[in-house]
C-alpha atoms as a PDB file:
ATOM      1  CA  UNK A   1       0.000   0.000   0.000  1.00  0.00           C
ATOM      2  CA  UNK A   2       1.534   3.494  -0.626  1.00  0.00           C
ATOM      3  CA  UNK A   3       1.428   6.509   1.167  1.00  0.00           C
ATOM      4  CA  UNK A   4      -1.120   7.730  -0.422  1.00  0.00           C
ATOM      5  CA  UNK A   5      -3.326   5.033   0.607  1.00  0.00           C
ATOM      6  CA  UNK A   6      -1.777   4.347   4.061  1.00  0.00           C
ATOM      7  CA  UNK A   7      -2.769   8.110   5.050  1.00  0.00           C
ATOM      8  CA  UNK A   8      -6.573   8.250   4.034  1.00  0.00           C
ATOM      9  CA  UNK A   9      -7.047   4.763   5.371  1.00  0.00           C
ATOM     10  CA  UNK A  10      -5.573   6.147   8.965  1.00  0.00           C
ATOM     11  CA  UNK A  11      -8.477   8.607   8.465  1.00  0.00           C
ATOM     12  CA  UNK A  12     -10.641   5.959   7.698  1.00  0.00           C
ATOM     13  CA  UNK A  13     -12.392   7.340   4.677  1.00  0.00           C
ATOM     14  CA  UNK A  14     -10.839   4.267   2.886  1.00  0.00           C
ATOM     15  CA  UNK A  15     -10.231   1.816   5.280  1.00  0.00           C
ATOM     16  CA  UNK A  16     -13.518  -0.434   4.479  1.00  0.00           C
ATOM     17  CA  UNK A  17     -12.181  -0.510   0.826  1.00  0.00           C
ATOM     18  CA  UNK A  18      -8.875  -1.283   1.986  1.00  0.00           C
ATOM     19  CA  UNK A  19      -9.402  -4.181   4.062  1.00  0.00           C
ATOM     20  CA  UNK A  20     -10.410  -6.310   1.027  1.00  0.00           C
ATOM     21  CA  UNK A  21      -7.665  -5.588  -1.123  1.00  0.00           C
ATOM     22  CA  UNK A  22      -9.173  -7.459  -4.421  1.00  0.00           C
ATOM     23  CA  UNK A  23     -12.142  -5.023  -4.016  1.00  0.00           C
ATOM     24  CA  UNK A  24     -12.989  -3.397  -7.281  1.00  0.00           C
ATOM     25  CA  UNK A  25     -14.986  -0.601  -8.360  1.00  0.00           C
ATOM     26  CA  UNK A  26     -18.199  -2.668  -8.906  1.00  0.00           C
ATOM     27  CA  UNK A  27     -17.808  -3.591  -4.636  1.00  0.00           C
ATOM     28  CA  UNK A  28     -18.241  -0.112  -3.354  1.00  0.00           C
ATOM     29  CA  UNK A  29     -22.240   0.943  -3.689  1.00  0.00           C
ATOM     30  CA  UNK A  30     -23.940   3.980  -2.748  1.00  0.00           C
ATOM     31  CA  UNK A  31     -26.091   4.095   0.524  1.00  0.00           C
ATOM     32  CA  UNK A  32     -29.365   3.789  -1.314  1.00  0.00           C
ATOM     33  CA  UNK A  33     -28.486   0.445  -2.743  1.00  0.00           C
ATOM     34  CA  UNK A  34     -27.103  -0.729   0.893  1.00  0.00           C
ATOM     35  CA  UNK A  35     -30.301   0.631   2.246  1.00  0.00           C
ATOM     36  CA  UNK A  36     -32.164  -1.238   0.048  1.00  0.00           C
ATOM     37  CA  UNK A  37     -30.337  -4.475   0.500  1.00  0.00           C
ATOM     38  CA  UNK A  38     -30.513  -4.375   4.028  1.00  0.00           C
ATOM     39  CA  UNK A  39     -34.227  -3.350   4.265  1.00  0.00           C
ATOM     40  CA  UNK A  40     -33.963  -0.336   6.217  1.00  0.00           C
ATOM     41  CA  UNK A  41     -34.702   3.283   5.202  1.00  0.00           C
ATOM     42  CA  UNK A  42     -31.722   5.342   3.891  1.00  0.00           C
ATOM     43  CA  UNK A  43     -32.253   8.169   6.872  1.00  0.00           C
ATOM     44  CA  UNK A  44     -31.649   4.739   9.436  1.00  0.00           C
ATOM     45  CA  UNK A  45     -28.350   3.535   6.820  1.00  0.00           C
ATOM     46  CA  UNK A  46     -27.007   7.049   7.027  1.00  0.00           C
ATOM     47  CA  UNK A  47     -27.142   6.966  10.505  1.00  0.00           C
ATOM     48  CA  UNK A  48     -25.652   3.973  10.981  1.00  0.00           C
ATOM     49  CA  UNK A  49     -23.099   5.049   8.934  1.00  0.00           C
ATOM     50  CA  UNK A  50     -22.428   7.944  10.934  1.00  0.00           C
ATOM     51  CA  UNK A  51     -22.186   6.220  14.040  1.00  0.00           C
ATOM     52  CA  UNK A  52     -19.843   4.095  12.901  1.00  0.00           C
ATOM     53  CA  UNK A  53     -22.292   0.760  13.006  1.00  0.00           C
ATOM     54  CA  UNK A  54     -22.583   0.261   9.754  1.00  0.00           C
ATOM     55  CA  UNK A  55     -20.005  -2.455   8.425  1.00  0.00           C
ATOM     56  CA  UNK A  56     -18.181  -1.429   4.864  1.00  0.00           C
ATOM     57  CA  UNK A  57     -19.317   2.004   5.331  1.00  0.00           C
ATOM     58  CA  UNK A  58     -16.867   5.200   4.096  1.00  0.00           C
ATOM     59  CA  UNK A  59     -17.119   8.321   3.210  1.00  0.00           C
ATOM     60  CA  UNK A  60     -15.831  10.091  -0.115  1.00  0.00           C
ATOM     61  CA  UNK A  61     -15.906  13.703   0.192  1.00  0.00           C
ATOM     62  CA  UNK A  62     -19.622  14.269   1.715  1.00  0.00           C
ATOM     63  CA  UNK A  63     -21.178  10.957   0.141  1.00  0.00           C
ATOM     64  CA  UNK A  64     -21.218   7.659   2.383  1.00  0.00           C
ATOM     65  CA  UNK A  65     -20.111   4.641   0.374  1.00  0.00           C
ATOM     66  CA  UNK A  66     -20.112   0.945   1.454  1.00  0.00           C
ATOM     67  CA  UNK A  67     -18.278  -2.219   0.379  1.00  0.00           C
ATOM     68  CA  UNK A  68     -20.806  -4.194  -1.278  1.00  0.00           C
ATOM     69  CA  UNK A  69     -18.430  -7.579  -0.010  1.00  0.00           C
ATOM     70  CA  UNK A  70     -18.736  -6.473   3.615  1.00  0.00           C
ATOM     71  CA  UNK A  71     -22.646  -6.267   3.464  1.00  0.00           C
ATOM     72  CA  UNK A  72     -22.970  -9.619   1.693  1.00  0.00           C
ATOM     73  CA  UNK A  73     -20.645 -11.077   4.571  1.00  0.00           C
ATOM     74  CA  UNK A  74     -23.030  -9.694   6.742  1.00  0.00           C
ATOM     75  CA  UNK A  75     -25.910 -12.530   5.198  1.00  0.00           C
ATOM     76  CA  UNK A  76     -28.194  -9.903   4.652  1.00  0.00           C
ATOM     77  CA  UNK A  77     -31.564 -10.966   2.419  1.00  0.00           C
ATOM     78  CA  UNK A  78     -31.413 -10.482  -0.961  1.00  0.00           C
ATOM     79  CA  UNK A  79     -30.224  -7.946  -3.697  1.00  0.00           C
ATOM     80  CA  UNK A  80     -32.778  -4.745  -4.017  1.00  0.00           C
ATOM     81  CA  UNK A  81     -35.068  -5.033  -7.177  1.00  0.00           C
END
């Protein structure tokens, strides 16, 4: 990992990407679709997010992203339609 990397995952804006290090673009979803997935409203994901309880969750800039991996680790029901 370089410096780069090694800095803004001590922040922890990337450190739920950086855990799985094959992750790939098509792994990190927006909080909508993780809402969705998990069955919960996207006002309840963003504050689990914020509160540090929800599993995969980062943020880029102001958005909240999550690690699509992490949440299907989690055994969660079923892709949103």
């Amino acid at each position: 990992m370089d410096h780069y990397h090694r800095a803004r995952s001590a922040t922890g804006t990337l450190s739920a990407v950086m855990d799985d290090q094959d992750a790939t673009p098509g792994d990190v979803v927006d909080l909508a679709w993780a809402a969705a997935y998990l069955r919960i409203s996207e006002r309840n994901a963003y504050r689990l997010a914020v509160d540090g309880k929800l599993p995969g969750a980062f943020r880029i800039g102001r958005s909240w992203r999550v690690n699509r991996r992490v949440l299907e680790s989690l055994g969660a029901p079923q892709e949103p339609k």
